[in-house]
Protein backbone atom coordinates (compact mmCIF):
# COMPACT_ATOMS: atom_id res chain seq x y z
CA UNK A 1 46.43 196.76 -16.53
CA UNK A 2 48.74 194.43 -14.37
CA UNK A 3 48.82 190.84 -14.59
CA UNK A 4 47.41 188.37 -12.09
CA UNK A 5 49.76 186.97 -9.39
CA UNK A 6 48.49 183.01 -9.70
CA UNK A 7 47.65 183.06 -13.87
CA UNK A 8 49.50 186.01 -15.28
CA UNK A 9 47.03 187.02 -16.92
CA UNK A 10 47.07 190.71 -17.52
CA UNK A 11 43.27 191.94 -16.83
CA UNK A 12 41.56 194.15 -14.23
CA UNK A 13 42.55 192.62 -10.53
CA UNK A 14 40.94 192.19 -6.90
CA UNK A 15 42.62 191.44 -3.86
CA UNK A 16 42.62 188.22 -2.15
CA UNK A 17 43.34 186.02 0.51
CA UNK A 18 44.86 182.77 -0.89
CA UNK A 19 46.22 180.16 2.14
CA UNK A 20 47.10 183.67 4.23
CA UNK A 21 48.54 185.57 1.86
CA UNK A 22 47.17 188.50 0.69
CA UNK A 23 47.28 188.44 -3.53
CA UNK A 24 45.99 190.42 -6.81
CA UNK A 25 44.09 188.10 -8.65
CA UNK A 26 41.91 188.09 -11.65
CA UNK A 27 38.20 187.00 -11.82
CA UNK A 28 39.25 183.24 -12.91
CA UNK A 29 41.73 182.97 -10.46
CA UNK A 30 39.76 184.73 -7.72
CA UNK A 31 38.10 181.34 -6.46
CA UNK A 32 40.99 180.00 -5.12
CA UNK A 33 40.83 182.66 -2.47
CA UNK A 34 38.74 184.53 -0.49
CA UNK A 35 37.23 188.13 -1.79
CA UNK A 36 38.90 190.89 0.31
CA UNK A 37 36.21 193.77 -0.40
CA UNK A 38 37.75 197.54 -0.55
CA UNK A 39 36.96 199.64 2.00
CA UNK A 40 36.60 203.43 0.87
CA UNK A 41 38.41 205.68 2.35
CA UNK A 42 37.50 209.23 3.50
CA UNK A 43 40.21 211.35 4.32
CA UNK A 44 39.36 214.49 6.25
CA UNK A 45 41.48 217.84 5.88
CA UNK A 46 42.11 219.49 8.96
CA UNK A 47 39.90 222.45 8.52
CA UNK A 48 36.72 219.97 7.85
CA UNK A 49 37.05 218.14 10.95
CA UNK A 50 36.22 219.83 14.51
CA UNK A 51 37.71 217.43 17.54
CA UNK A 52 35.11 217.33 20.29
CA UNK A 53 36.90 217.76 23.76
CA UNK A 54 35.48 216.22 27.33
CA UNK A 55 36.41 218.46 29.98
CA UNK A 56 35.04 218.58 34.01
CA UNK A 57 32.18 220.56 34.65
CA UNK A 58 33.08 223.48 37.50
CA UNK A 59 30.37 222.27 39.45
CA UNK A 60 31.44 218.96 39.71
CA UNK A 61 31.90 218.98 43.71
CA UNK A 62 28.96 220.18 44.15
CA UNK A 63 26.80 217.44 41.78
CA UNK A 64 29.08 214.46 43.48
CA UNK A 65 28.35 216.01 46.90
CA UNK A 66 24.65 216.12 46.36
CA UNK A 67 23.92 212.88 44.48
CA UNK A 68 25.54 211.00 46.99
CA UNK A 69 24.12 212.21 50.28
CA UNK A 70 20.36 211.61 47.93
CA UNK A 71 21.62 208.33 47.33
CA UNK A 72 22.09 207.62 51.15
CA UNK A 73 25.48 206.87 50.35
CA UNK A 74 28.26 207.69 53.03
CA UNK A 75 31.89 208.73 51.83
CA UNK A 76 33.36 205.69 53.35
CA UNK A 77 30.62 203.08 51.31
CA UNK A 78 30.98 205.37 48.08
CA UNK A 79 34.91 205.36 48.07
CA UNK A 80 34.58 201.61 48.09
CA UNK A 81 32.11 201.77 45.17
CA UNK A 82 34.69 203.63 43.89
CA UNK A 83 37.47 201.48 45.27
CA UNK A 84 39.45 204.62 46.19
CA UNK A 85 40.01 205.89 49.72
CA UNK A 86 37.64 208.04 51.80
CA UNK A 87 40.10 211.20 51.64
CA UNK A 88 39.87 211.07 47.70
CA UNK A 89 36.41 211.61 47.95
CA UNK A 90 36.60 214.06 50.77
CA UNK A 91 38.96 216.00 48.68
CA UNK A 92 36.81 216.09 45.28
CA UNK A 93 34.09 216.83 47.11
CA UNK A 94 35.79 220.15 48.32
CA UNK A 95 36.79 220.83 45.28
CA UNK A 96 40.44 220.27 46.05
CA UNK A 97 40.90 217.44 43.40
CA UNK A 98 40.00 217.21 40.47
CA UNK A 99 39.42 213.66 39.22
CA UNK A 100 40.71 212.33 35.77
CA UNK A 101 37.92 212.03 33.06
CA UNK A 102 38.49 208.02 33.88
CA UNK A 103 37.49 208.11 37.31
CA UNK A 104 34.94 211.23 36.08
CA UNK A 105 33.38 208.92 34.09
CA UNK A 106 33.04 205.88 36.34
CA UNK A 107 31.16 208.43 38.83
CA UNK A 108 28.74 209.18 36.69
CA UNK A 109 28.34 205.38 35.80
CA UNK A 110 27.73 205.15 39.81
CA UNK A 111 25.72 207.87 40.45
CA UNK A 112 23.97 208.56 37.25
CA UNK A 113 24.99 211.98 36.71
CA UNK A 114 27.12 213.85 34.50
CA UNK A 115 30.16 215.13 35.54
CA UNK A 116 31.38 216.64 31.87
CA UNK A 117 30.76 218.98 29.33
CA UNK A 118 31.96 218.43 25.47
CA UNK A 119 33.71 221.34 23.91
CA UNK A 120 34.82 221.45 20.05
CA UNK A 121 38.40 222.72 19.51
CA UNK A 122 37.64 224.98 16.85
CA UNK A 123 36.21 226.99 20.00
CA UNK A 124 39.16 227.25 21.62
CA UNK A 125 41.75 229.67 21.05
CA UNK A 126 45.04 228.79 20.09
CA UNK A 127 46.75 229.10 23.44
CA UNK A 128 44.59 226.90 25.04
CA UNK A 129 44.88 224.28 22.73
CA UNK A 130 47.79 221.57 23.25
CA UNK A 131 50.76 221.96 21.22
CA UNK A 132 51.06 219.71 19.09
CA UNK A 133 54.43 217.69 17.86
CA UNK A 134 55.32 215.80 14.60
CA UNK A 135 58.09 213.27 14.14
CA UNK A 136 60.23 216.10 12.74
CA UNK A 137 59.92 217.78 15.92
CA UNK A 138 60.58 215.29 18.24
CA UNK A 139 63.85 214.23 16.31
CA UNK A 140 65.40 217.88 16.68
CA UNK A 141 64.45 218.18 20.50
CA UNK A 142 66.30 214.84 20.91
CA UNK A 143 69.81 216.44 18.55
């Protein structure tokens, strides 16, 4: 048992925010304050969770292509839907450039399709997957 920050009395505590300042306090002492509730925590190893990854479908030209010319829409009036130039489309529409999930996503807002597919990382092998870099590691690369 630990005592209570306004009282001192030494019984079981709950937190509280007294005049911005975050407190223990005990049941008595609690109504000078307001109740901050507990949230649980759930802490997830690294083997229980499986990340979910958005990637660009392959045909992705193709669907943009397609959906637009149904829509009536010409490059030019799409691009400024878009507001990027006419050549950007022109070029994802070959296939030549391949647009960010961002601007991936704000196509498929437009043209109400869907442009990507969700893999889970535990599907991918290990050379596919980005490296990835803890403090520790960033500290040597810098020494």
């Amino acid at each position: 048992m630990v005592n209570c920050e306004l009282c001192g009395k030494e019984t079981e505590l709950q937190k509280a925010n007294v005049e911005e300042v975050i407190v223990h306090v005990c049941p008595n002492c609690i109504k000078y304050g307001t109740p901050i509730q507990e949230k649980k925590q759930i802490f997830i190893t690294p083997s229980q969770r499986e990340d979910i990854i958005e990637d660009l479908r392959e045909d992705y030209a193709k669907i943009i292509k397609q959906q637009r010319t149904e829509q009536g829409l010409s490059q030019k009036e799409f691009a400024q839907k878009l507001s990027q130039k006419e050549s950007f489309i022109s070029k994802i529409e070959q296939g030549s450039l391949h647009p960010t999930l961002e601007v991936a996503k704000k196509i498929e807002r437009i043209l109400g399709v869907s442009l990507t597919t969700r893999i889970l990382n535990s599907k991918l092998s290990k050379e596919t997957s980005p490296e990835v870099f803890t403090l520790g590691d960033l500290l040597k690369k810098k020494n």
